[in-house]
PDB file of N, CA and C in Angstrom:
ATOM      1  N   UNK A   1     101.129 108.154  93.257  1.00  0.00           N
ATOM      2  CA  UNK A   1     100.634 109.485  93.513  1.00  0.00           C
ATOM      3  C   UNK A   1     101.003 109.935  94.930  1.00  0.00           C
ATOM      4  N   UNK A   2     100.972 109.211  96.157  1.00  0.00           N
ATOM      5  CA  UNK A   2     101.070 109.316  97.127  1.00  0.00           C
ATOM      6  C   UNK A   2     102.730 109.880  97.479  1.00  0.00           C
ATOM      7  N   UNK A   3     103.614 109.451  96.842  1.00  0.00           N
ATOM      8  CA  UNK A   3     104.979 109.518  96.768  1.00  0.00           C
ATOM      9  C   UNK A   3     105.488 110.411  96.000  1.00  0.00           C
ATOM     10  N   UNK A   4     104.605 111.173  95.149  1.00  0.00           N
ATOM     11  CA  UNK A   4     104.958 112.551  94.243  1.00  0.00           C
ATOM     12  C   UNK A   4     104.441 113.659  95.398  1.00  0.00           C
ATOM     13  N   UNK A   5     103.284 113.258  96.128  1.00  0.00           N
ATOM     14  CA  UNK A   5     102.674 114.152  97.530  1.00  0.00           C
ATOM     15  C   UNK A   5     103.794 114.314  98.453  1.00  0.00           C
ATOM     16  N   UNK A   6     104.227 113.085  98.964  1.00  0.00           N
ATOM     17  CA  UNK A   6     105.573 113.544 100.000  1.00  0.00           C
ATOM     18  C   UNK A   6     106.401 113.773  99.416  1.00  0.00           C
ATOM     19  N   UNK A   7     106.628 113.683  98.322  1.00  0.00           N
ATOM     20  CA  UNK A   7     108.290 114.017  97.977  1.00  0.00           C
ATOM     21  C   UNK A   7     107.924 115.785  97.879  1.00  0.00           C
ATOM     22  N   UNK A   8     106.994 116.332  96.864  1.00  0.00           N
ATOM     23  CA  UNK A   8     106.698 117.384  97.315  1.00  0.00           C
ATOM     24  C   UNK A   8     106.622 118.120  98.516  1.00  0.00           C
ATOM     25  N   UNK A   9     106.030 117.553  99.429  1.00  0.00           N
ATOM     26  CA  UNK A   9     105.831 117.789 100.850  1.00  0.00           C
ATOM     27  C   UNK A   9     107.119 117.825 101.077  1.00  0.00           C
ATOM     28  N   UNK A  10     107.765 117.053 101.203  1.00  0.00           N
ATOM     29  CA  UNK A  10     109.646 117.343 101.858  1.00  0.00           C
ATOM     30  C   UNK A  10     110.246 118.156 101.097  1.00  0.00           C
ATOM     31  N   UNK A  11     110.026 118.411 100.009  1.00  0.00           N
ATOM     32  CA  UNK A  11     111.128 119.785  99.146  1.00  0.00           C
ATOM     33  C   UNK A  11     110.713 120.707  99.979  1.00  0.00           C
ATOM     34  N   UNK A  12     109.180 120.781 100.195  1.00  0.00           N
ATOM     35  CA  UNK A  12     109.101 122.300 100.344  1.00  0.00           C
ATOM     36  C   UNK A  12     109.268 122.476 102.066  1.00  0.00           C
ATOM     37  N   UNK A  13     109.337 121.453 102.744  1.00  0.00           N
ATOM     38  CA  UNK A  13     110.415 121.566 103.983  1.00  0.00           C
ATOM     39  C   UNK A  13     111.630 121.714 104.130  1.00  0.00           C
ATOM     40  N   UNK A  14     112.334 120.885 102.755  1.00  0.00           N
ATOM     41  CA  UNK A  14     113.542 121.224 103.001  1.00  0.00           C
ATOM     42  C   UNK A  14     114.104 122.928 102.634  1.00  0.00           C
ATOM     43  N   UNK A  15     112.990 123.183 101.352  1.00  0.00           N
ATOM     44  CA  UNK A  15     113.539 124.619 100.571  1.00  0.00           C
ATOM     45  C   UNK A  15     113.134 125.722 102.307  1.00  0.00           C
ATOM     46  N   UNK A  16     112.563 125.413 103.169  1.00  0.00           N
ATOM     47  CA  UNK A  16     111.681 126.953 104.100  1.00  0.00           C
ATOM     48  C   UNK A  16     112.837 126.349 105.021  1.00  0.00           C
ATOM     49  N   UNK A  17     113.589 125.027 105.268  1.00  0.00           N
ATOM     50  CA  UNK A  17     114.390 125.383 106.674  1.00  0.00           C
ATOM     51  C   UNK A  17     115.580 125.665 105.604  1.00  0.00           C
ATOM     52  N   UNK A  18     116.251 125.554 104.492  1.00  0.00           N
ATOM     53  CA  UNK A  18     117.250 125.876 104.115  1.00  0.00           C
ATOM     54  C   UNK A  18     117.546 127.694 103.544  1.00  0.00           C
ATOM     55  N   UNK A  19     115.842 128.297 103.616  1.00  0.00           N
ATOM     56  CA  UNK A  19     116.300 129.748 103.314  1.00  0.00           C
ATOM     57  C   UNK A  19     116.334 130.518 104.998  1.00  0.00           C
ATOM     58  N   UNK A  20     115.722 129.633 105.852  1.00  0.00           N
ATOM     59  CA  UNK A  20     115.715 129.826 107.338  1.00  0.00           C
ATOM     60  C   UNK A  20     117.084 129.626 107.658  1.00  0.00           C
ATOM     61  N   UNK A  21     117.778 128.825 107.314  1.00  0.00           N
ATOM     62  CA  UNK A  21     119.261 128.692 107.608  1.00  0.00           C
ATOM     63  C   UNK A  21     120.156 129.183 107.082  1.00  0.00           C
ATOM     64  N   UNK A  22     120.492 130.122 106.884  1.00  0.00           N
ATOM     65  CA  UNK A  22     121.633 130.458 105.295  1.00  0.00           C
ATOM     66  C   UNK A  22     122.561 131.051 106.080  1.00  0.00           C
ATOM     67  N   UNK A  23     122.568 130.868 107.361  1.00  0.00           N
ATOM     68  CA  UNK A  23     124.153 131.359 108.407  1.00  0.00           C
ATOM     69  C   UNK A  23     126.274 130.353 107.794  1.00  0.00           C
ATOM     70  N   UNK A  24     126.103 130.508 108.070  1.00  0.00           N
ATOM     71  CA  UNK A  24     128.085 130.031 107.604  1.00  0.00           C
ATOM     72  C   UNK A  24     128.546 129.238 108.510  1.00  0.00           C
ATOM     73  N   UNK A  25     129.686 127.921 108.665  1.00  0.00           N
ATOM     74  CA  UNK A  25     129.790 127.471 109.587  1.00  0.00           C
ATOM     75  C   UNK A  25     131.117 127.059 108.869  1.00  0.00           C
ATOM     76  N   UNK A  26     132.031 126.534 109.679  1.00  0.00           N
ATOM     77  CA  UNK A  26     133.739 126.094 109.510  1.00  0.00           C
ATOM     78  C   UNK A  26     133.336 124.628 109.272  1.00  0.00           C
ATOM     79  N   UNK A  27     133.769 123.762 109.217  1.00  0.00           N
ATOM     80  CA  UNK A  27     133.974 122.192 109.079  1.00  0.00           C
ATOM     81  C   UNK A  27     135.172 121.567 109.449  1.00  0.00           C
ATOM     82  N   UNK A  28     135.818 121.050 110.093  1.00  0.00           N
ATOM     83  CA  UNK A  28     137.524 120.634 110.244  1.00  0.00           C
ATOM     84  C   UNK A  28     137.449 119.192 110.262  1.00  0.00           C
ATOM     85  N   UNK A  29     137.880 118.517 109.491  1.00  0.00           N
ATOM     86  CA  UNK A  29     138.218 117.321 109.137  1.00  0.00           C
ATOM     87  C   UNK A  29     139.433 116.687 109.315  1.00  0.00           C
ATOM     88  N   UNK A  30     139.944 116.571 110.601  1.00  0.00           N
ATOM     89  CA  UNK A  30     141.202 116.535 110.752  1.00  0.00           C
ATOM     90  C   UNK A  30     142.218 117.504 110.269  1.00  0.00           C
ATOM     91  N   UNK A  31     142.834 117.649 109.673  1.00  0.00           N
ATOM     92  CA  UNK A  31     143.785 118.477 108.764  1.00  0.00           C
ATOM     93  C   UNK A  31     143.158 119.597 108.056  1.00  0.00           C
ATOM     94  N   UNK A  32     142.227 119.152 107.659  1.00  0.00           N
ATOM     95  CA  UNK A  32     141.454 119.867 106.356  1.00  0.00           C
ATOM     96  C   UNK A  32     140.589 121.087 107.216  1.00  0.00           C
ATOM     97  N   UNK A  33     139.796 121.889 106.526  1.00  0.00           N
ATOM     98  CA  UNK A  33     138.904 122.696 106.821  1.00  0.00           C
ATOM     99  C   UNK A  33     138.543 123.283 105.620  1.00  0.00           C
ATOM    100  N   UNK A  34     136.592 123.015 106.053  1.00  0.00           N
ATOM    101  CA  UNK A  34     135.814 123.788 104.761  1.00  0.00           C
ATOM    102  C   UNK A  34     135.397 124.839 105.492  1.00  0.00           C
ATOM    103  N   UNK A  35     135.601 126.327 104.884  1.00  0.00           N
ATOM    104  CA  UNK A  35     134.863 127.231 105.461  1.00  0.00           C
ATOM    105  C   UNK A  35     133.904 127.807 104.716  1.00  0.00           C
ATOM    106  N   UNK A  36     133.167 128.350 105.265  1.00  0.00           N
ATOM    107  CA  UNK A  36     131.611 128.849 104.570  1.00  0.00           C
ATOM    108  C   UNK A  36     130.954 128.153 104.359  1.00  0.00           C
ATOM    109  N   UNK A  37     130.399 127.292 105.024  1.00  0.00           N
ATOM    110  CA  UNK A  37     129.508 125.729 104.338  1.00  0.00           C
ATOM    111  C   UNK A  37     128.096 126.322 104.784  1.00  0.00           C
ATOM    112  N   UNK A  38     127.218 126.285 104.106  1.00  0.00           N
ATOM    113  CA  UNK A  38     125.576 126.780 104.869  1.00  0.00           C
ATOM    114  C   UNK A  38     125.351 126.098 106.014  1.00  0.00           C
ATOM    115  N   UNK A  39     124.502 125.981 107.050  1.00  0.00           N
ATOM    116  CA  UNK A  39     124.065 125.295 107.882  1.00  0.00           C
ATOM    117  C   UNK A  39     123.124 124.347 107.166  1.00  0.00           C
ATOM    118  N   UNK A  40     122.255 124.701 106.557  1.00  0.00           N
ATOM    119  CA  UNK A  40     121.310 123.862 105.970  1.00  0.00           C
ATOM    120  C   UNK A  40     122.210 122.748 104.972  1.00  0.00           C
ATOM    121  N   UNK A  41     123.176 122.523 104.263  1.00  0.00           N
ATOM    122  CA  UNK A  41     124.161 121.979 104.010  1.00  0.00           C
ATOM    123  C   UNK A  41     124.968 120.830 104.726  1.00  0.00           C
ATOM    124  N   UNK A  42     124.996 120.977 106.192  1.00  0.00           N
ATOM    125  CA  UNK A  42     125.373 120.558 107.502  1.00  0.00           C
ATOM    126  C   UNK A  42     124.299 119.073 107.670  1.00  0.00           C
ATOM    127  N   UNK A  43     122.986 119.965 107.462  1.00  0.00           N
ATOM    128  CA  UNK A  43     122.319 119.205 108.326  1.00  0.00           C
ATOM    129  C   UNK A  43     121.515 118.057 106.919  1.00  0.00           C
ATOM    130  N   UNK A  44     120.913 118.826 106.014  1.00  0.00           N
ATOM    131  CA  UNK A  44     120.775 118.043 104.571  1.00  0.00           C
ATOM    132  C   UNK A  44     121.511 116.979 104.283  1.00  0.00           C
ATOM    133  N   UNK A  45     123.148 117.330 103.639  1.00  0.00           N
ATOM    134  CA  UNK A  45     123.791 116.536 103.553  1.00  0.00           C
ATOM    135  C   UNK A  45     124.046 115.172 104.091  1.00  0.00           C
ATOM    136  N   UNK A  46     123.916 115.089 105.206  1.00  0.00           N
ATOM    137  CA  UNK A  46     124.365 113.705 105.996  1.00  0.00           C
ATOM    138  C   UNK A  46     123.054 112.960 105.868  1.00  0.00           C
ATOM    139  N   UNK A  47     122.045 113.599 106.064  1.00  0.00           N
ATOM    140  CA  UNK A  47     120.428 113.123 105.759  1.00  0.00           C
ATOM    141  C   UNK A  47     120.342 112.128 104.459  1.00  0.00           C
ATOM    142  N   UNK A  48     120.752 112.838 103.811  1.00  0.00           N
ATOM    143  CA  UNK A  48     120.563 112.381 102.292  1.00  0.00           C
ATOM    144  C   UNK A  48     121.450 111.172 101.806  1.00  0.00           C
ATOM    145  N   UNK A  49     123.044 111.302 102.258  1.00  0.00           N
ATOM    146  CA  UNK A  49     123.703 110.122 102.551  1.00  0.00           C
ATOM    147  C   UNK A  49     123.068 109.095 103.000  1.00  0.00           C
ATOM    148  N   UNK A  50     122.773 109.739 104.348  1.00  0.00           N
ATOM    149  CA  UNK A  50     122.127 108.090 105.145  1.00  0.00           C
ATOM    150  C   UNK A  50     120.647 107.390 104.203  1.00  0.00           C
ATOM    151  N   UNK A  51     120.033 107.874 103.881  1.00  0.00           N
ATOM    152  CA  UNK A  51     119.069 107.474 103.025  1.00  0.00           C
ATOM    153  C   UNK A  51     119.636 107.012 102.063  1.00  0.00           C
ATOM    154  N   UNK A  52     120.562 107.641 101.096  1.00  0.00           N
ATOM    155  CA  UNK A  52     121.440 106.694 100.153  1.00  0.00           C
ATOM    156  C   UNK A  52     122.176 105.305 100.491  1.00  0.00           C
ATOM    157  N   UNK A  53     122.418 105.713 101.278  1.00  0.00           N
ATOM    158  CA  UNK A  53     123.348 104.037 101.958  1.00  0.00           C
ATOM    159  C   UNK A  53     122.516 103.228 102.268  1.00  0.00           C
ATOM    160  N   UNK A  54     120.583 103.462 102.808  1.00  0.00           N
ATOM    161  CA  UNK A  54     120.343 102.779 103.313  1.00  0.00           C
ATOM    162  C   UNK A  54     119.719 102.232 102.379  1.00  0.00           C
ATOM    163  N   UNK A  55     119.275 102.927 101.526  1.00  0.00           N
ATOM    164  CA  UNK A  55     118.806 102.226  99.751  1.00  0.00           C
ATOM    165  C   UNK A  55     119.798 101.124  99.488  1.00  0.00           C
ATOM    166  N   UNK A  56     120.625 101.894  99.581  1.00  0.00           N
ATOM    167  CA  UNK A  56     121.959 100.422  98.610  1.00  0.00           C
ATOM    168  C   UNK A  56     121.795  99.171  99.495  1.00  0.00           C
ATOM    169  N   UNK A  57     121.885  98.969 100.800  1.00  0.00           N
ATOM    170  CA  UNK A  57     121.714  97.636 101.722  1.00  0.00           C
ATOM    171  C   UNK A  57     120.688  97.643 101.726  1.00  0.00           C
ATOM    172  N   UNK A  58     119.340  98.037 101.050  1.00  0.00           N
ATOM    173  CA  UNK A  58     118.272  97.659 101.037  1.00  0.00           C
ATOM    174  C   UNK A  58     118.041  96.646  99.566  1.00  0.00           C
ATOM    175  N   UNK A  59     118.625  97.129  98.233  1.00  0.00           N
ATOM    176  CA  UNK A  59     118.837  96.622  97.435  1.00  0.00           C
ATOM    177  C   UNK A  59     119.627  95.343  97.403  1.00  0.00           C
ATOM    178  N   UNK A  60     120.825  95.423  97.908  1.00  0.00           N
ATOM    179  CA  UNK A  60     121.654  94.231  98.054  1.00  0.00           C
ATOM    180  C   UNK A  60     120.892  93.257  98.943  1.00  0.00           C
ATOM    181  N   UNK A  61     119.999  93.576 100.125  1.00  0.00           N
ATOM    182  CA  UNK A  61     119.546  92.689 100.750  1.00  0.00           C
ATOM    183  C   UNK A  61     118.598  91.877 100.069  1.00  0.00           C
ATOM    184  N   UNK A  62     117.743  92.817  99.106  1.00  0.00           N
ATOM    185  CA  UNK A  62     116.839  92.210  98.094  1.00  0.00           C
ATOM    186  C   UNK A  62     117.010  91.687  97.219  1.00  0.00           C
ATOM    187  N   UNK A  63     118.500  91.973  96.759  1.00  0.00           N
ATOM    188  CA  UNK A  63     118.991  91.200  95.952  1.00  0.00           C
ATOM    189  C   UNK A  63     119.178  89.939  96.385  1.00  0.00           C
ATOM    190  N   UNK A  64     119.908  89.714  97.106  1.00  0.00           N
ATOM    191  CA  UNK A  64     120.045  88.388  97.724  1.00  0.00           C
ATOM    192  C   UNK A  64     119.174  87.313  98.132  1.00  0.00           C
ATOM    193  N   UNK A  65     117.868  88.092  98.925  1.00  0.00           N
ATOM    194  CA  UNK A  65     116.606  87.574  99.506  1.00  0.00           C
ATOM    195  C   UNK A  65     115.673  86.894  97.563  1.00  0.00           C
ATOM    196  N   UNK A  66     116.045  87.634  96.773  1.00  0.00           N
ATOM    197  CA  UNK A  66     115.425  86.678  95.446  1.00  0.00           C
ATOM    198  C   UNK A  66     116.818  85.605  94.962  1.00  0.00           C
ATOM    199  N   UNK A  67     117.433  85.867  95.226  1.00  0.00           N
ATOM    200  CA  UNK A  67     118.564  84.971  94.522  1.00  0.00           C
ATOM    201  C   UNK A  67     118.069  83.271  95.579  1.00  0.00           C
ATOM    202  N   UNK A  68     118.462  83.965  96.861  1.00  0.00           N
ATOM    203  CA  UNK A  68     118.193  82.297  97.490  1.00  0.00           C
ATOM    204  C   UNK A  68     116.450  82.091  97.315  1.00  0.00           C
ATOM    205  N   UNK A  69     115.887  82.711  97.074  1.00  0.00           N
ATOM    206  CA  UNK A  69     114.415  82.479  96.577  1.00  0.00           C
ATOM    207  C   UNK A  69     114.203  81.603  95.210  1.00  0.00           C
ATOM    208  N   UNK A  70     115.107  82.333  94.676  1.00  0.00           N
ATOM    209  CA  UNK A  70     114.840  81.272  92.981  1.00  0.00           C
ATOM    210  C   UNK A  70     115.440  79.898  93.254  1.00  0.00           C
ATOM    211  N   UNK A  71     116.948  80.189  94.108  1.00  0.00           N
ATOM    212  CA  UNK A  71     117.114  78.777  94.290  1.00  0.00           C
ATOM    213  C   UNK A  71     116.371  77.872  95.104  1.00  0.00           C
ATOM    214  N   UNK A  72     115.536  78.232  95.984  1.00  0.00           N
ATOM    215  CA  UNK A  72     114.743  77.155  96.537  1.00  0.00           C
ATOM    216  C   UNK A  72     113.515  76.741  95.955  1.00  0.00           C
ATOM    217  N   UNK A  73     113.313  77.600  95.009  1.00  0.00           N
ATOM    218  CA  UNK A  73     112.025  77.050  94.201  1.00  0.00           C
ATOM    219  C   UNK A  73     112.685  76.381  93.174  1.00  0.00           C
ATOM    220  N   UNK A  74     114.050  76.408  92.647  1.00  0.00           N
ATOM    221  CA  UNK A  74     114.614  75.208  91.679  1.00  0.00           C
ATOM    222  C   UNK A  74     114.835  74.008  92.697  1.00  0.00           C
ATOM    223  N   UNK A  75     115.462  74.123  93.474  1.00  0.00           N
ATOM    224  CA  UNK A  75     115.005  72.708  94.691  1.00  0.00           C
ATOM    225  C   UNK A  75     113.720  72.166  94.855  1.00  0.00           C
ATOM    226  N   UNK A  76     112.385  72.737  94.998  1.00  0.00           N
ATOM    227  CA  UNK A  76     111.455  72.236  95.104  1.00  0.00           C
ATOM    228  C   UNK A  76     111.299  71.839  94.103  1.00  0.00           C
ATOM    229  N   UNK A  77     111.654  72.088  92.726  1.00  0.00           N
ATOM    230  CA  UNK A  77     110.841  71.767  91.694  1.00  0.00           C
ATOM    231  C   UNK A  77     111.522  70.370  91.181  1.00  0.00           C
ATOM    232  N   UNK A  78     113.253  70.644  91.841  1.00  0.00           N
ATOM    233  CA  UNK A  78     113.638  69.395  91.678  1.00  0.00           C
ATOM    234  C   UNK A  78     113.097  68.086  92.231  1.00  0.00           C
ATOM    235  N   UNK A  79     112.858  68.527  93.661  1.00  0.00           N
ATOM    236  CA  UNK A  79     112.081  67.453  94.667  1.00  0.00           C
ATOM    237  C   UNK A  79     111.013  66.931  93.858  1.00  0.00           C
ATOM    238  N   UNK A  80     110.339  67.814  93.465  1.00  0.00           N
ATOM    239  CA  UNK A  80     109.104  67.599  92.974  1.00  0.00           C
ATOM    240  C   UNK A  80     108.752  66.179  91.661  1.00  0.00           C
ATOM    241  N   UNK A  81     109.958  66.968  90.585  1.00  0.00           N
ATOM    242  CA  UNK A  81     110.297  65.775  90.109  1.00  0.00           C
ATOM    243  C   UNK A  81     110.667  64.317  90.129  1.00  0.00           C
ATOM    244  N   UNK A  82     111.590  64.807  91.530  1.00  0.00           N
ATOM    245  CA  UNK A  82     112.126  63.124  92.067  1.00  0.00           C
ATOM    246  C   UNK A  82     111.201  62.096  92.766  1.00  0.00           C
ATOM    247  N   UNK A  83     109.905  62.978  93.326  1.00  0.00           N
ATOM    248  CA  UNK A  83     109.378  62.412  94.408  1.00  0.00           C
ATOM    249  C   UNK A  83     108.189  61.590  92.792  1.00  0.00           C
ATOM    250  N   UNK A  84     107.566  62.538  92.264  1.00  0.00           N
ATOM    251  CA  UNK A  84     107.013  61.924  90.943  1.00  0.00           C
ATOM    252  C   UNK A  84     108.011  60.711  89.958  1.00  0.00           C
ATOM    253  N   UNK A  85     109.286  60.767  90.278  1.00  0.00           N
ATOM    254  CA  UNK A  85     109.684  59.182  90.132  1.00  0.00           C
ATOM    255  C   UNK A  85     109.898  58.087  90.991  1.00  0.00           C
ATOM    256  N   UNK A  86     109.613  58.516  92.252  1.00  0.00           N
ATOM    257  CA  UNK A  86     109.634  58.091  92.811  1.00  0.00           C
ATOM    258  C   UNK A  86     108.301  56.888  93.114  1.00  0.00           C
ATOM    259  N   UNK A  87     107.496  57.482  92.970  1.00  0.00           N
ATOM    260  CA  UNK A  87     105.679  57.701  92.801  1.00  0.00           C
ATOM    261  C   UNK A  87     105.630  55.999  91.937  1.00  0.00           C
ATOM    262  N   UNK A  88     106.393  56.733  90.714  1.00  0.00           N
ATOM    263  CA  UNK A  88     105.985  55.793  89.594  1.00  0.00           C
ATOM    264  C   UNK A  88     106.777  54.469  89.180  1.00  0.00           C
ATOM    265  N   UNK A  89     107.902  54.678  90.353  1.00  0.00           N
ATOM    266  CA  UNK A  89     108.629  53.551  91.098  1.00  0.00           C
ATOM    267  C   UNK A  89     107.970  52.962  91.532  1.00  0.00           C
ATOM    268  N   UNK A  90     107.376  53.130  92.479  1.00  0.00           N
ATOM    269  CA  UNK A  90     107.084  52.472  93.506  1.00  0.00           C
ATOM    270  C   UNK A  90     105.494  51.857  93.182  1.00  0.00           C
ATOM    271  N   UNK A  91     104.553  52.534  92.110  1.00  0.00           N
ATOM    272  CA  UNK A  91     103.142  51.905  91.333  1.00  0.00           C
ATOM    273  C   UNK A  91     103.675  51.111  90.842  1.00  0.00           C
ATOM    274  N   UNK A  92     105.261  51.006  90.061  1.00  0.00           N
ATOM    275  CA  UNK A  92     105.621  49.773  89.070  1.00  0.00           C
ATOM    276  C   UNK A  92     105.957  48.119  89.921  1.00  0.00           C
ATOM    277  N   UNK A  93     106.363  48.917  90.779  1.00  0.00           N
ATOM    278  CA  UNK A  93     106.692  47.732  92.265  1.00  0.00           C
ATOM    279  C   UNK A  93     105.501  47.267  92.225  1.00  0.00           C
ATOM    280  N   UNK A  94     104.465  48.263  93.070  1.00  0.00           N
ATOM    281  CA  UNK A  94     103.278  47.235  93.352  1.00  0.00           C
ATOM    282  C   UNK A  94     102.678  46.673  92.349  1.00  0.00           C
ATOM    283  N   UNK A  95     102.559  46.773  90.886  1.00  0.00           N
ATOM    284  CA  UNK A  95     102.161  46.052  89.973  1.00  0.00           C
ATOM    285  C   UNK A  95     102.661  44.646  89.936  1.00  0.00           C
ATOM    286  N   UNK A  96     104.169  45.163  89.690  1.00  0.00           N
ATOM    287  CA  UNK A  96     104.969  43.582  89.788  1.00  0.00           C
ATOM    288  C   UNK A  96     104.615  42.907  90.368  1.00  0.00           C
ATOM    289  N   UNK A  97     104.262  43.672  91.854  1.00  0.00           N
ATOM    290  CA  UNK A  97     104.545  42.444  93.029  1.00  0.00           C
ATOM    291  C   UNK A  97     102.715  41.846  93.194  1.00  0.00           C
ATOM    292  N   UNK A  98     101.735  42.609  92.463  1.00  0.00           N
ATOM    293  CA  UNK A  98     100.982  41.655  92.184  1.00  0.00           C
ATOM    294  C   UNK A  98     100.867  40.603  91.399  1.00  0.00           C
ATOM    295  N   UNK A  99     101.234  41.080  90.318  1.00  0.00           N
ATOM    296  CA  UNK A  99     101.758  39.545  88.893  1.00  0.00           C
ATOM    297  C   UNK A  99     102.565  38.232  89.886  1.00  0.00           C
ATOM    298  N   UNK A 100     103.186  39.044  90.538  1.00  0.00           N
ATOM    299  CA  UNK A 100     103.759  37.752  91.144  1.00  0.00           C
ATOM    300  C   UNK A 100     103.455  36.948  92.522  1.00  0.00           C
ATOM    301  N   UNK A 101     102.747  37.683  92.878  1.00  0.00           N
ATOM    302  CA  UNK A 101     101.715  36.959  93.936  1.00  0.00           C
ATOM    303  C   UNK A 101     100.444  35.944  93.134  1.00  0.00           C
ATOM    304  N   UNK A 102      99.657  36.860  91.504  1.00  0.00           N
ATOM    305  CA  UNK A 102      98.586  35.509  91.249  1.00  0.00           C
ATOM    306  C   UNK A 102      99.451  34.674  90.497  1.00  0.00           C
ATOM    307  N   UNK A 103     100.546  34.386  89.871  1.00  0.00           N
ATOM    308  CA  UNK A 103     101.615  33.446  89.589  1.00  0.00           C
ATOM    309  C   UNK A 103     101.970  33.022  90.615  1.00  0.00           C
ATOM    310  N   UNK A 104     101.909  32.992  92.081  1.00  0.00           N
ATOM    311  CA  UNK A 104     102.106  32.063  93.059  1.00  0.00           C
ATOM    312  C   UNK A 104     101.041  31.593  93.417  1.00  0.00           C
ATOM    313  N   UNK A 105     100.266  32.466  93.144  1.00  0.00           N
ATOM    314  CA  UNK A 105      98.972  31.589  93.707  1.00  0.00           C
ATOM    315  C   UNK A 105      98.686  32.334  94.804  1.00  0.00           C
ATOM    316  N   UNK A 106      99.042  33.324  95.670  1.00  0.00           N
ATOM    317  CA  UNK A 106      98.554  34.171  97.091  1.00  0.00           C
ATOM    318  C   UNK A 106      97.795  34.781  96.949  1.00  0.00           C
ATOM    319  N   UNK A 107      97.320  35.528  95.424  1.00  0.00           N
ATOM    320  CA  UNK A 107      96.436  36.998  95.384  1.00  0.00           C
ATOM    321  C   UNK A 107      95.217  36.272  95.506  1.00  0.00           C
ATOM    322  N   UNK A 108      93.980  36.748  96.122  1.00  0.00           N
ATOM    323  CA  UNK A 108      92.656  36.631  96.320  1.00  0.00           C
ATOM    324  C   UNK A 108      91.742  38.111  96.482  1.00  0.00           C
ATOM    325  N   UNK A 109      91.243  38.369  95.058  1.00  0.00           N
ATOM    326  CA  UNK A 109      90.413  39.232  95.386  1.00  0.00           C
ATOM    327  C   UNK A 109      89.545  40.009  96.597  1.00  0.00           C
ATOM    328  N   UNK A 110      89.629  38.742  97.512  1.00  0.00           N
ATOM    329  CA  UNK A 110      89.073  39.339  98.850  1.00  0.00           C
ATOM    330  C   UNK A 110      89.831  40.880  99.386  1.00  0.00           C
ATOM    331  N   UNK A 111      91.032  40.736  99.190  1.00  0.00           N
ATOM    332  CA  UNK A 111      91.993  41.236  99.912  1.00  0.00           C
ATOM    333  C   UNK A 111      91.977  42.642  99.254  1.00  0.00           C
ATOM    334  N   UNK A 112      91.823  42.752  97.856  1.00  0.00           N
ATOM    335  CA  UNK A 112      91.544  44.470  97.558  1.00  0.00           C
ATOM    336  C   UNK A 112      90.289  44.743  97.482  1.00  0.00           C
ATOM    337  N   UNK A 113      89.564  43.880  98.183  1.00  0.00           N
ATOM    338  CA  UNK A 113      87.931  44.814  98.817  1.00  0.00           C
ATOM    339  C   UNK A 113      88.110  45.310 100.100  1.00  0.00           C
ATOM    340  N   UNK A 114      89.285  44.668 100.644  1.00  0.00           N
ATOM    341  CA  UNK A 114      89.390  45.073 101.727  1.00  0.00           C
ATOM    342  C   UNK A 114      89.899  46.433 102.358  1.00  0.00           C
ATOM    343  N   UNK A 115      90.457  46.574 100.817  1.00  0.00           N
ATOM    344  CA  UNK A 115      91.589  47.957 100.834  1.00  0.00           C
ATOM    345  C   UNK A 115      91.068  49.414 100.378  1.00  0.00           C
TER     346      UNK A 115
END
């Protein structure tokens, strides 16, 4: 709603300086020349460009800013995975390596009250 308010709000600035302006002006473009161009035309025009251009590198930037976004959340999720085999590596280790401590004879219950 707020953005149907200004956009309104700026037409009807742009429509009161463009019937305020309706004088004629030359243009020379090197070689070229436009004649009769409105003033309000002059000054609109380039306005409206620059806001267009700045949309498009606003888009592409956003584009980009989600692209390396998805890929770092497929990295984390990879991590995530690896570190959870990692996890269940390393519980299978310490299992082993208890079996094989009371088959030697070292394990003593004391020692995981202690822990």
């Amino acid at each position: 709603m707020l953005i149907l308010v200004v956009t309104v709000v700026l037409g009807i600035i742009f429509a009161l300086f463009a019937t305020q302006n309706t004088g004629f002006v030359s243009i020379y473009l090197g070689k070229y020349m436009l004649e009769h161009v409105p003033v309000y035309l002059v000054v609109l025009l380039p306005l409206f460009l620059g806001l267009f251009a700045s949309l498009i590198i606003y888009v592409v930037k956003n584009l980009s800013t989600s692209l390396t976004l998805s890929e770092q959340k497929d990295e984390v999720k990879k991590l995530k995975k690896e570190l959870a085999e990692v996890t269940k590596k390393a519980h299978k280790l310490e299992l082993e390596n208890t079996k094989l401590k009371v088959e030697t004879g070292e394990f003593d219950e004391d020692s995981l009250q202690q822990t």
